[in-house]
C-alpha atoms as a PDB file:
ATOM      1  CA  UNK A   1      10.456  20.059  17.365  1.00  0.00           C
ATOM      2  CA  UNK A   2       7.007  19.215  16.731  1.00  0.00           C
ATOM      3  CA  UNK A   3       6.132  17.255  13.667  1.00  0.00           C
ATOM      4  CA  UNK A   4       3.134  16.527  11.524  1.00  0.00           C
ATOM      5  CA  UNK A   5       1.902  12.749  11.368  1.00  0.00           C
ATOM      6  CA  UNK A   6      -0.875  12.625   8.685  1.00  0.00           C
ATOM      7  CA  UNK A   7      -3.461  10.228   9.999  1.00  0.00           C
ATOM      8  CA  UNK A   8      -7.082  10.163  10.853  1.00  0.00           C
ATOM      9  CA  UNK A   9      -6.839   7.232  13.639  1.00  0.00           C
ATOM     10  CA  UNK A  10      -3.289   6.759  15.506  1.00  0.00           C
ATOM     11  CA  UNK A  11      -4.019   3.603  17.029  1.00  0.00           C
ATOM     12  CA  UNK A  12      -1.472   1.139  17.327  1.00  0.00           C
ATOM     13  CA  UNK A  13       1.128   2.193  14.897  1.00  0.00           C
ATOM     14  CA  UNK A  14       0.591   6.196  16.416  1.00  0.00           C
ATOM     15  CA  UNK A  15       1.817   4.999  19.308  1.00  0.00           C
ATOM     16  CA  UNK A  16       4.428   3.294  18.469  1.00  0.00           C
ATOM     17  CA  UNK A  17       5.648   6.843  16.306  1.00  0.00           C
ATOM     18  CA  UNK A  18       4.849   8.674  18.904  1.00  0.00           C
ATOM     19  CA  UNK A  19       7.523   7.036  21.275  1.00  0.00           C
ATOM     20  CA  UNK A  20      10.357   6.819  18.680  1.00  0.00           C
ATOM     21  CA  UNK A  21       9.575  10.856  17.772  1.00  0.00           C
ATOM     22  CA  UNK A  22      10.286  11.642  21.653  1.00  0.00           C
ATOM     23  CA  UNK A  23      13.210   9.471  21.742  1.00  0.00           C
ATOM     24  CA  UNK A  24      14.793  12.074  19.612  1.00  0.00           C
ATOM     25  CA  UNK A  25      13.303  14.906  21.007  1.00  0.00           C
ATOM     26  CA  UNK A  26      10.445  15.366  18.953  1.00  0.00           C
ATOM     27  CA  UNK A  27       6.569  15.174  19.688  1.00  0.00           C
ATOM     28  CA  UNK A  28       4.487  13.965  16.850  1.00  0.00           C
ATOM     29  CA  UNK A  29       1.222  15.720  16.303  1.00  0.00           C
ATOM     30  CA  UNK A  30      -1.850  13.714  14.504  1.00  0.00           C
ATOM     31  CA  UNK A  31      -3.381  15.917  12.450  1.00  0.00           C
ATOM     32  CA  UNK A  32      -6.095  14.382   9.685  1.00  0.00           C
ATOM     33  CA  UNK A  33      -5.361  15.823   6.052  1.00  0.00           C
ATOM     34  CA  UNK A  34      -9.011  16.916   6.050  1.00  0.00           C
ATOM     35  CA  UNK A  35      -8.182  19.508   8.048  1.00  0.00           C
ATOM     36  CA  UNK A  36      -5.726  21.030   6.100  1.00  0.00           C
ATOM     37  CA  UNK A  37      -6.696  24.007   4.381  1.00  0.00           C
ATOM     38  CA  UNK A  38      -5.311  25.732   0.862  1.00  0.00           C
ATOM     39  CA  UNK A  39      -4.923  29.148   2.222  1.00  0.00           C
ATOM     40  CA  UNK A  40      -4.215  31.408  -1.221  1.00  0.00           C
ATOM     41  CA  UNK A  41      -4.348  35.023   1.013  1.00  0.00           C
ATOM     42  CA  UNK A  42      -1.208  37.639  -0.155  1.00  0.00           C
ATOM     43  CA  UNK A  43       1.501  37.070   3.141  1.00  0.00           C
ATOM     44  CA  UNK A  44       0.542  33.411   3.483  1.00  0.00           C
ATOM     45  CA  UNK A  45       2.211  30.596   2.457  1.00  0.00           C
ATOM     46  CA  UNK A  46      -0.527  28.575   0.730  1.00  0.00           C
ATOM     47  CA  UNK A  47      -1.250  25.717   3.099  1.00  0.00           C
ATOM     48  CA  UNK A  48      -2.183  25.940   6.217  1.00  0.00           C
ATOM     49  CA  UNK A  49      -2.246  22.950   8.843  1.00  0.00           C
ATOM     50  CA  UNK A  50      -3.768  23.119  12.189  1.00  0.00           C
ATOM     51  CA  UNK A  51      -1.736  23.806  14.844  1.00  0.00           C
ATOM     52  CA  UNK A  52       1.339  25.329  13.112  1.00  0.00           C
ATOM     53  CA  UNK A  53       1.807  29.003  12.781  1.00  0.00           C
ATOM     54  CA  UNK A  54       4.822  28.301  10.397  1.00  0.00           C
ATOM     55  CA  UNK A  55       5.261  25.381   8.148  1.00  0.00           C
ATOM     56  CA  UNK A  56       7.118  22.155   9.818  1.00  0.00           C
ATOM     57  CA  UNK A  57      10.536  20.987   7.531  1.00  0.00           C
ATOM     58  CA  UNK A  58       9.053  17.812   6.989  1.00  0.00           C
ATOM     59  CA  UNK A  59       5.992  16.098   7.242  1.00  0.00           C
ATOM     60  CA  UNK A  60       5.131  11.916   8.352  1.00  0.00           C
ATOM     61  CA  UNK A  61       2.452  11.118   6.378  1.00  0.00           C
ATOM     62  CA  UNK A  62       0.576   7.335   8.034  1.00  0.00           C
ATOM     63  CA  UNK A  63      -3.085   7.670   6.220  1.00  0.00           C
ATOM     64  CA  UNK A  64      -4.902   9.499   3.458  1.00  0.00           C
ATOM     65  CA  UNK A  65      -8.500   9.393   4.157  1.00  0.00           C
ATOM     66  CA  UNK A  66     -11.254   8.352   1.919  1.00  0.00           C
ATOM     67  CA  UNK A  67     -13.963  10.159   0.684  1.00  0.00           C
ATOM     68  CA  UNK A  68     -15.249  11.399  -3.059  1.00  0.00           C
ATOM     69  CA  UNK A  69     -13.043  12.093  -5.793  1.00  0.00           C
ATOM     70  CA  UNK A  70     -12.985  15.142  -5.433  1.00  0.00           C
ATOM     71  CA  UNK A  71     -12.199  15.296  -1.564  1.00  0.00           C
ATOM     72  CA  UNK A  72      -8.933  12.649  -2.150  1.00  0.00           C
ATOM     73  CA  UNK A  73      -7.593  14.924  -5.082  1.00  0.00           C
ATOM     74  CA  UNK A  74      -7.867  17.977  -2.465  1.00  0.00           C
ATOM     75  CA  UNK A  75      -5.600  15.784   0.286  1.00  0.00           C
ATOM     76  CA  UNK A  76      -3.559  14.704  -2.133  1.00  0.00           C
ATOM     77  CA  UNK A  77      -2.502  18.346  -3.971  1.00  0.00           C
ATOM     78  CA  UNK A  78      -2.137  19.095  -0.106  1.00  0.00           C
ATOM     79  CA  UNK A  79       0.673  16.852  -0.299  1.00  0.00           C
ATOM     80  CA  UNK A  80       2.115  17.665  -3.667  1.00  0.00           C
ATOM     81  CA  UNK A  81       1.783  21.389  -2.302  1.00  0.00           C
ATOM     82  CA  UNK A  82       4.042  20.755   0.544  1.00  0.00           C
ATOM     83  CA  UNK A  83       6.718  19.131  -1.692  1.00  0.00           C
ATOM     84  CA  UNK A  84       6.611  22.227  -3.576  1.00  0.00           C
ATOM     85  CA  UNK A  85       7.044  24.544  -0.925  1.00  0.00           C
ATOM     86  CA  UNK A  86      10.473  22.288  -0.400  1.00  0.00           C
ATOM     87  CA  UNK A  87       9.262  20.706   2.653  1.00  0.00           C
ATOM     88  CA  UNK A  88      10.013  16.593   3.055  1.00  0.00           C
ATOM     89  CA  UNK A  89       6.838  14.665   2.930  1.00  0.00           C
ATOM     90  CA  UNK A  90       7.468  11.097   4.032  1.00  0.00           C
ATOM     91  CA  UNK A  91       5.850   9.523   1.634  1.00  0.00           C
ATOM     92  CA  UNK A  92       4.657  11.864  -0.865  1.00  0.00           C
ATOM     93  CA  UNK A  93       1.749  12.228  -2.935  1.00  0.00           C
ATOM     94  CA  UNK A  94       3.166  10.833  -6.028  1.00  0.00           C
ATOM     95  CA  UNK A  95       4.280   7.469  -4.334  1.00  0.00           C
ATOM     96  CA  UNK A  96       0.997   7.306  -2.886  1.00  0.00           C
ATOM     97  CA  UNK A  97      -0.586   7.610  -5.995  1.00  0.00           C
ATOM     98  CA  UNK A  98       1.452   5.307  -7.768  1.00  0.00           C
ATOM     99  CA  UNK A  99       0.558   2.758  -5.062  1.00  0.00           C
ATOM    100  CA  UNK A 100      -2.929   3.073  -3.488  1.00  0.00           C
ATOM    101  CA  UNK A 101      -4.032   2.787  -7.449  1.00  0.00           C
ATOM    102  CA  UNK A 102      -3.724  -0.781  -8.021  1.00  0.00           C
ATOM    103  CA  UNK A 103      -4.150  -0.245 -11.924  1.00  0.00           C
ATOM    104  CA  UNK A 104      -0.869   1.884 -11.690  1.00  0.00           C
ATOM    105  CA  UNK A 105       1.433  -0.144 -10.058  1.00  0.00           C
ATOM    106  CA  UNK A 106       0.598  -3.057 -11.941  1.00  0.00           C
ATOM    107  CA  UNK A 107       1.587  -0.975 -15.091  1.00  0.00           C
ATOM    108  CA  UNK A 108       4.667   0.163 -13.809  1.00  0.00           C
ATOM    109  CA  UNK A 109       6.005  -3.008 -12.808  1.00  0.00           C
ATOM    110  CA  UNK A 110       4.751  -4.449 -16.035  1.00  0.00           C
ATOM    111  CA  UNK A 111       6.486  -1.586 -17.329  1.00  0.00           C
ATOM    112  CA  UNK A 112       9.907  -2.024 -15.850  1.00  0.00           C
ATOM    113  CA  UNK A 113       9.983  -5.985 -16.144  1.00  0.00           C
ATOM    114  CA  UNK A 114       8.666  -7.021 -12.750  1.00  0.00           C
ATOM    115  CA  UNK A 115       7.188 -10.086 -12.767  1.00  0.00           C
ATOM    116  CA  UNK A 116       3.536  -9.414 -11.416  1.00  0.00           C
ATOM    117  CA  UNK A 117       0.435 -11.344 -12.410  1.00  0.00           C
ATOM    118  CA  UNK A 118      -1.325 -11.293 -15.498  1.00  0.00           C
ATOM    119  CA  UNK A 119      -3.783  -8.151 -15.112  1.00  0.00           C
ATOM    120  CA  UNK A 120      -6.285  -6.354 -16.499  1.00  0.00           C
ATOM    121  CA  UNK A 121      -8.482  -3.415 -15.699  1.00  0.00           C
ATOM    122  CA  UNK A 122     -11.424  -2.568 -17.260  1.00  0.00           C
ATOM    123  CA  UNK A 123     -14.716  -0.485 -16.347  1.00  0.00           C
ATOM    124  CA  UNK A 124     -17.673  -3.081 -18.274  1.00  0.00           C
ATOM    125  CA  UNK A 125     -18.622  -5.799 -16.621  1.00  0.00           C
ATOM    126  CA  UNK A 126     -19.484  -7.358 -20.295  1.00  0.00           C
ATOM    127  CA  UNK A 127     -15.572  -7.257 -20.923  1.00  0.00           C
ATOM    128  CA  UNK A 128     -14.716  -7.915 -17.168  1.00  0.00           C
ATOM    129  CA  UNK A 129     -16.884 -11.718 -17.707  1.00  0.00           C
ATOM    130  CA  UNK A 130     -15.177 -12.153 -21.559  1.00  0.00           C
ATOM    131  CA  UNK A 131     -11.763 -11.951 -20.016  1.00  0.00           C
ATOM    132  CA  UNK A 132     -12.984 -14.368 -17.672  1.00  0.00           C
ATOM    133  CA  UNK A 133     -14.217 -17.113 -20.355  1.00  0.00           C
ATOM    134  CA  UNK A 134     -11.382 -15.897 -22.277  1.00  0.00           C
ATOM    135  CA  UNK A 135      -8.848 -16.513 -19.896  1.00  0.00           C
ATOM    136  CA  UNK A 136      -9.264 -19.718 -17.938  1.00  0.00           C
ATOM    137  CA  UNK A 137     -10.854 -21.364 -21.531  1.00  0.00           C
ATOM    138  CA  UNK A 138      -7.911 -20.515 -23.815  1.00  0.00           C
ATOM    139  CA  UNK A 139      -5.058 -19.817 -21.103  1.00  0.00           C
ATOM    140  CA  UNK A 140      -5.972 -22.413 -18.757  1.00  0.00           C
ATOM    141  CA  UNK A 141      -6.100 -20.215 -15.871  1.00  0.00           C
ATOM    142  CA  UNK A 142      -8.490 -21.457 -13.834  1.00  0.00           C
ATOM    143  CA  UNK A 143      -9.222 -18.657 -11.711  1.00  0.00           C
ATOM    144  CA  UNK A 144      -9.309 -14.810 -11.738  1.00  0.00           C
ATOM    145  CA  UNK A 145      -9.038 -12.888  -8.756  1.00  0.00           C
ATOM    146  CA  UNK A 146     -10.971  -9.225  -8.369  1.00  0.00           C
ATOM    147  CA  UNK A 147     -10.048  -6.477  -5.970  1.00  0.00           C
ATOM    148  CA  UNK A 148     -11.196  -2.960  -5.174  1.00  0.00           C
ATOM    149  CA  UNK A 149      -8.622  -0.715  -7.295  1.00  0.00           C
ATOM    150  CA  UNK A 150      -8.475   1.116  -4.140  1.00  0.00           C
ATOM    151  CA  UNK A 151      -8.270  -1.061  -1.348  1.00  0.00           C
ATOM    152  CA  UNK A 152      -6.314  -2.821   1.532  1.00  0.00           C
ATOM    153  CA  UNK A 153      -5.823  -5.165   3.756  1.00  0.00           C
ATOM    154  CA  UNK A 154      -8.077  -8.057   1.962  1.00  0.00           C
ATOM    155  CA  UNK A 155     -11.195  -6.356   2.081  1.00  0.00           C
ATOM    156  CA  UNK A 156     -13.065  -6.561  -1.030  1.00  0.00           C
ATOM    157  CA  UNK A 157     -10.788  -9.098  -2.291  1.00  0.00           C
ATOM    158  CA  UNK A 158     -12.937 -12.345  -4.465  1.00  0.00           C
ATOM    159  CA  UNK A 159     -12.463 -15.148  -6.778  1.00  0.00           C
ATOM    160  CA  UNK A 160     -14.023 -15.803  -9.991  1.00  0.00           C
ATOM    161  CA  UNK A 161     -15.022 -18.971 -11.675  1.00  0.00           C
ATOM    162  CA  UNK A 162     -15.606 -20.165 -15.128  1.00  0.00           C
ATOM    163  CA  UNK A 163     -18.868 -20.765 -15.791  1.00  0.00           C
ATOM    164  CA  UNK A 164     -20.275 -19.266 -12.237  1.00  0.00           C
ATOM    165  CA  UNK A 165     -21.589 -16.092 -12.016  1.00  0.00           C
ATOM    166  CA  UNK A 166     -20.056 -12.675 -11.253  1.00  0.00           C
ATOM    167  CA  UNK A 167     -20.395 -12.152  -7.232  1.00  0.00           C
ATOM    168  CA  UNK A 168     -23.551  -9.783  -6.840  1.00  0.00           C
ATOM    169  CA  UNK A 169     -23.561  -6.956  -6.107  1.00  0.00           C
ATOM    170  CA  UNK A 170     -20.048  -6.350  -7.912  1.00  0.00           C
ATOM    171  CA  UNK A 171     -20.825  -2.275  -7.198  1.00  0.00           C
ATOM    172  CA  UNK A 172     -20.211  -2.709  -3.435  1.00  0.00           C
ATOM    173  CA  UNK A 173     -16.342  -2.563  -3.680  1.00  0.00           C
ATOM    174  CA  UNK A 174     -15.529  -2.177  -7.256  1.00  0.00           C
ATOM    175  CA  UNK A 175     -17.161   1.238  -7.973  1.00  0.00           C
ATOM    176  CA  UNK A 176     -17.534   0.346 -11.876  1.00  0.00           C
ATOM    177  CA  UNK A 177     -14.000  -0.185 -12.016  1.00  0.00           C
ATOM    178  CA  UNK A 178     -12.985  -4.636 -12.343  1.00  0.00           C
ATOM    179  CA  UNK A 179      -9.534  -5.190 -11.696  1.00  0.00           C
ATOM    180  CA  UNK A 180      -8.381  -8.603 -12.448  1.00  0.00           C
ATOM    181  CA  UNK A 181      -5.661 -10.954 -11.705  1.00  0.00           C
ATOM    182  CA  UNK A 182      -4.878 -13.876 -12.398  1.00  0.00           C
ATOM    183  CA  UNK A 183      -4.596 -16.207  -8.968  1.00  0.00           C
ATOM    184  CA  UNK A 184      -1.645 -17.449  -8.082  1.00  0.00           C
ATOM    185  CA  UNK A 185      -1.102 -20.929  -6.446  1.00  0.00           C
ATOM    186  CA  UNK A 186       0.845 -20.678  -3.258  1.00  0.00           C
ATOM    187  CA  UNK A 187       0.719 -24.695  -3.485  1.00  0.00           C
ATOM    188  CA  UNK A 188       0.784 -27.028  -0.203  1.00  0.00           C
ATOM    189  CA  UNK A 189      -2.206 -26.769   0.656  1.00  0.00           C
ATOM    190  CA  UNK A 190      -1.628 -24.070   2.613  1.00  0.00           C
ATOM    191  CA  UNK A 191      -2.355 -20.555   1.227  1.00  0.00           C
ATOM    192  CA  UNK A 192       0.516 -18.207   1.908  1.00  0.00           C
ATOM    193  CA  UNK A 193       2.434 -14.809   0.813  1.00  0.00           C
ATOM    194  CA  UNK A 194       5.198 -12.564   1.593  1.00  0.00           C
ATOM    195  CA  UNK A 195       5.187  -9.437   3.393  1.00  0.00           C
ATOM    196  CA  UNK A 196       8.519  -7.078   2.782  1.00  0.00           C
ATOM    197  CA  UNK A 197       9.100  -4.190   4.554  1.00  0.00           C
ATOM    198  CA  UNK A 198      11.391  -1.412   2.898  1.00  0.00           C
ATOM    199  CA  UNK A 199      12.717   1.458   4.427  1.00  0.00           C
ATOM    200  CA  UNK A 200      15.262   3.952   2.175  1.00  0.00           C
ATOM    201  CA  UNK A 201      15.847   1.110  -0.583  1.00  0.00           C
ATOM    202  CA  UNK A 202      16.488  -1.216   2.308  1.00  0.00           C
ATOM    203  CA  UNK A 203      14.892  -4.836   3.211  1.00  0.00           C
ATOM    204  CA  UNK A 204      14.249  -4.464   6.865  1.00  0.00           C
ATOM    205  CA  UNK A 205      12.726  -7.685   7.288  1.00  0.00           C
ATOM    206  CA  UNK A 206      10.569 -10.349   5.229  1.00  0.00           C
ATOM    207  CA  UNK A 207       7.744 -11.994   6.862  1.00  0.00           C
ATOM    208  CA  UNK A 208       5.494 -15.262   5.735  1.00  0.00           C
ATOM    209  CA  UNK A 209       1.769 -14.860   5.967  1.00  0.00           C
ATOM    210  CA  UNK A 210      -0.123 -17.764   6.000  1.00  0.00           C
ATOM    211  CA  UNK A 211      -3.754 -17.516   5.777  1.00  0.00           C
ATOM    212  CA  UNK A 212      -7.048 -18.970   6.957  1.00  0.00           C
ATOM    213  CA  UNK A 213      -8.488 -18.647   3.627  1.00  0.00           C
ATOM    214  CA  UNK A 214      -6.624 -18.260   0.298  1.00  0.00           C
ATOM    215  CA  UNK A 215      -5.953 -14.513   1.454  1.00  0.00           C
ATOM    216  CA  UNK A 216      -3.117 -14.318   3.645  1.00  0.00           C
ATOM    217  CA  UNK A 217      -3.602 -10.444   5.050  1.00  0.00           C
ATOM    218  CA  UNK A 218      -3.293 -10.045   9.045  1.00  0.00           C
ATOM    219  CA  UNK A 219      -6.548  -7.839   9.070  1.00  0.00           C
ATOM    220  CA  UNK A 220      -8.109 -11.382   7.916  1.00  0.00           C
ATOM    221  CA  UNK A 221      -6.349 -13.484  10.077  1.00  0.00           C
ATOM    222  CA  UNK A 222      -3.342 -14.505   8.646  1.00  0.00           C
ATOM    223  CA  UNK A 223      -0.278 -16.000  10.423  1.00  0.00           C
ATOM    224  CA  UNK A 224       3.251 -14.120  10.638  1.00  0.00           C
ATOM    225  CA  UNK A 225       6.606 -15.834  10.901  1.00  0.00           C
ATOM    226  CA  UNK A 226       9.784 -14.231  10.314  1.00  0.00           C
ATOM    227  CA  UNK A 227      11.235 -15.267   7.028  1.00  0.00           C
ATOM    228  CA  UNK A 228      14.697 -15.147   4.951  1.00  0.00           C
ATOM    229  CA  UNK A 229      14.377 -15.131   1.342  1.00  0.00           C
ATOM    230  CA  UNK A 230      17.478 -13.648  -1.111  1.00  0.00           C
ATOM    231  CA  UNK A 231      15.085 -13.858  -3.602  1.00  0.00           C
ATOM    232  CA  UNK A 232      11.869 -12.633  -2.671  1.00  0.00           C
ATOM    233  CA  UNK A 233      13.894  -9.318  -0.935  1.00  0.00           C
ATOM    234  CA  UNK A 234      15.373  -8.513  -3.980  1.00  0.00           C
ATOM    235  CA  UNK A 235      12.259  -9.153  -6.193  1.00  0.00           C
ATOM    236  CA  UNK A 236      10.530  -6.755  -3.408  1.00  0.00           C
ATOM    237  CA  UNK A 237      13.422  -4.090  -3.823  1.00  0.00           C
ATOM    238  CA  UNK A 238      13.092  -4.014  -7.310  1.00  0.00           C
ATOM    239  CA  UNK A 239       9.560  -3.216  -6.953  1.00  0.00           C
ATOM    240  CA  UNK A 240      10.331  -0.347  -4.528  1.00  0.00           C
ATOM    241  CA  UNK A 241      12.469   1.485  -6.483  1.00  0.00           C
ATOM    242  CA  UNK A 242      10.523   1.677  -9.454  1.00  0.00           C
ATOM    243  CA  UNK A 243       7.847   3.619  -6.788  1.00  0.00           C
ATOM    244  CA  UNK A 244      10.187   5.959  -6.098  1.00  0.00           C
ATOM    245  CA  UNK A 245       9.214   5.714  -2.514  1.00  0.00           C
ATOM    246  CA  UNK A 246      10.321   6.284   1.022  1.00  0.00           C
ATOM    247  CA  UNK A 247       9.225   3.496   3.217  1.00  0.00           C
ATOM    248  CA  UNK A 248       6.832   0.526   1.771  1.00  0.00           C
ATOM    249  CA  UNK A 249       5.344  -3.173   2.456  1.00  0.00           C
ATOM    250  CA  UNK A 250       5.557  -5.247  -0.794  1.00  0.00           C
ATOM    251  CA  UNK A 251       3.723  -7.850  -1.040  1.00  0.00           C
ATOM    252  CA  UNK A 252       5.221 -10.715  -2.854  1.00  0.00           C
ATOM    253  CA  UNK A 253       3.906 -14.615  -3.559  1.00  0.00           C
ATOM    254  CA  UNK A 254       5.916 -17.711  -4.939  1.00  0.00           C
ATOM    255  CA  UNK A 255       3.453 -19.774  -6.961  1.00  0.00           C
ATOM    256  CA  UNK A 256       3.473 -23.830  -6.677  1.00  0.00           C
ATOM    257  CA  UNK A 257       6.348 -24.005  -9.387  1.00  0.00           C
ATOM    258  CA  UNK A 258       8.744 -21.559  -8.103  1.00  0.00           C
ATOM    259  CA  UNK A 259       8.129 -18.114  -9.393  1.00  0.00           C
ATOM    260  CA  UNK A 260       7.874 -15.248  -7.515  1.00  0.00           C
ATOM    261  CA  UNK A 261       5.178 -12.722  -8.524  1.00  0.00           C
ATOM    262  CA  UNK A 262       4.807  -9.256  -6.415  1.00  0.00           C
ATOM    263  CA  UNK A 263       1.222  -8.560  -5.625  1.00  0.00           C
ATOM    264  CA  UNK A 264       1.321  -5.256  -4.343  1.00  0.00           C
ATOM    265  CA  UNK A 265       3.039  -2.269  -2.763  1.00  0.00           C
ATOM    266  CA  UNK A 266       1.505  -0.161   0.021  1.00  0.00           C
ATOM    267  CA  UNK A 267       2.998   3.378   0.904  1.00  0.00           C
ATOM    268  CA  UNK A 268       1.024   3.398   4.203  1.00  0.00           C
ATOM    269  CA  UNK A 269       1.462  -0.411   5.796  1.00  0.00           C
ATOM    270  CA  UNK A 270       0.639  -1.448   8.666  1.00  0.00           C
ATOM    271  CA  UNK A 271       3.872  -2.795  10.609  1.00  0.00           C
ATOM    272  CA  UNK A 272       1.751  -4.276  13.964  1.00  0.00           C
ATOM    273  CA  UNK A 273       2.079  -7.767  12.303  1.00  0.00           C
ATOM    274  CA  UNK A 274       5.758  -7.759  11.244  1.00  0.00           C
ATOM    275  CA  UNK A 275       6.256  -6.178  14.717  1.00  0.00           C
ATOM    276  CA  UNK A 276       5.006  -9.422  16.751  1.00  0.00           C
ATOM    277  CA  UNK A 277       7.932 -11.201  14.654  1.00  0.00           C
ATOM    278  CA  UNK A 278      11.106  -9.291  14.910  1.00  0.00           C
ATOM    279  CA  UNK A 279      13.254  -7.548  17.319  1.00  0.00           C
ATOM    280  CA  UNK A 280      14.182  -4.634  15.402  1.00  0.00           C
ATOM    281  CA  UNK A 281      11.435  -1.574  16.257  1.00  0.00           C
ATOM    282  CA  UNK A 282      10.007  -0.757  13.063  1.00  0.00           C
ATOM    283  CA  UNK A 283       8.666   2.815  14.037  1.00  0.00           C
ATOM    284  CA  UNK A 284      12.355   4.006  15.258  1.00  0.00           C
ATOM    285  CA  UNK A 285      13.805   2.800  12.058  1.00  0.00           C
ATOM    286  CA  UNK A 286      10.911   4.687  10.097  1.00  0.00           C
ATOM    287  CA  UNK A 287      11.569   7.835  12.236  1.00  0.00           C
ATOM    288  CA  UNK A 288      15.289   7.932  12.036  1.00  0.00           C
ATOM    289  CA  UNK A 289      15.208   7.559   7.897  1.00  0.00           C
ATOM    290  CA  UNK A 290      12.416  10.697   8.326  1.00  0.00           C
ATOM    291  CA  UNK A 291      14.680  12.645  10.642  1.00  0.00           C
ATOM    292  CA  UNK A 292      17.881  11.560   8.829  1.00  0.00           C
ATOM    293  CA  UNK A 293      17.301  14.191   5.999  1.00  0.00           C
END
């Protein structure tokens, strides 16, 4: 059986899913989601991907490409159409768009009582610098971090500082858009986070990330230890289910006193990291769950 993996670069982690698919007879086939078409002619089905005269029963989705607005909706409906036409798409456009929109899953977690830091999202950068004074004068926060609202792996990622400007210029990776956090003190002196990897509302392993700087992502350079945490697993569950979602790395941090505040949670993680660590293989458990339905 031959089955779609969404993804414009296989890499590492293609690899990997490439081996588990033929250890249960199946042969993955990369195909990038700009290549899928809408095909609306009478006697078709309505989406056509390359190199499949009949639509697959499921579909592995491992990257949505970038591009203009315009050009993600179009990948995305391609995913939404799939789910229509009852086909199993692993994991589908509505988890992705919950997640990859950092605005979004900070309001649903908000939402449903996860603790997450303070946020706020806003498109002026005259309100983006009053929440700044406003914030670390009156809340004594003395730091706000900004990210990309679409974004991963660190990049993008800056601090802000009372009384120093905003990082110029602020239109390279925000796109108009300032999403705010507060920062959260990993304490120690040594900055550091939690990576959790989910798979089917199950913890398959938790994994410390210690960085070089104060951001602790692999792509930067961070560290990666194996790590058992009751707490920070079930903090990271919590935040899965309310996504709704298949498979997912949370991203959780315990500040200096002792809380535990989830970050993020990515529908397309990397596992490479989390790999070097423990002895389970990620990509077979991934592909089992897919094939399991």
């Amino acid at each position: 059986m031959k089955i779609p993996v969404f993804t414009d670069d296989p890499g590492w982690h293609g690899k990997r899913l490439s081996t588990a698919f033929a250890k249960r007879g199946c042969e993955a086939v990369f195909i990038s989601l700009k290549n899928c078409i809408f095909d609306l002619t009478a006697g078709q089905a309505g989406v056509a991907i390359p190199g499949f005269t009949q639509l697959p029963q499921a579909v592995f989705v491992r990257g949505v490409p970038g591009g203009t607005v315009q050009q993600v909706i179009a990948r995305l409906d391609i995913l939404h159409a799939l789910k229509l036409l009852s086909i199993r798409v692993y994991n589908d456009g509505r988890a992705i768009e919950r997640t990859v929109d950092k605005a979004m899953t900070s309001f649903l977690l908000h939402q449903h009582g996860i603790a997450t830091p303070a946020t706020w999202v806003c498109e002026s950068r005259q309100q983006a610098e009053s929440i700044l004074q406003r914030v670390t004068i009156f809340y004594g926060k003395p730091r706000l971090v900004i990210k990309p609202l679409f974004g991963s792996q660190g990049l993008g990622v800056r601090m802000l500082e009372r009384d120093k400007p905003f990082p110029v210029p602020m239109e390279q990776h925000v796109e108009g858009v300032y999403y705010l956090q507060s920062f959260v003190d990993s304490g120690d002196g040594n900055s550091h986070d939690y990576r959790v990897f989910i798979i089917a509302d199950q913890v398959v392993a938790v994994m410390r990330r210690s960085g070089v700087s104060w951001v602790n992502n692999v792509a930067l350079g961070g560290r990666c230890e194996l790590a058992h945490d009751d707490e920070i697993a079930a903090l990271a569950l919590a935040a899965a289910k309310v996504m709704e979602i298949n498979y997912c790395g949370v991203d959780v941090i315990r500040s200096v006193e002792g809380r535990c505040y989830v970050l993020e949670v990515n529908s397309i993680p990397a596992w490479k990291g989390l790999q070097s660590v423990v002895e389970a293989d990620i990509a077979q458990l991934l592909v089992d769950d897919f094939l399991r339905e």
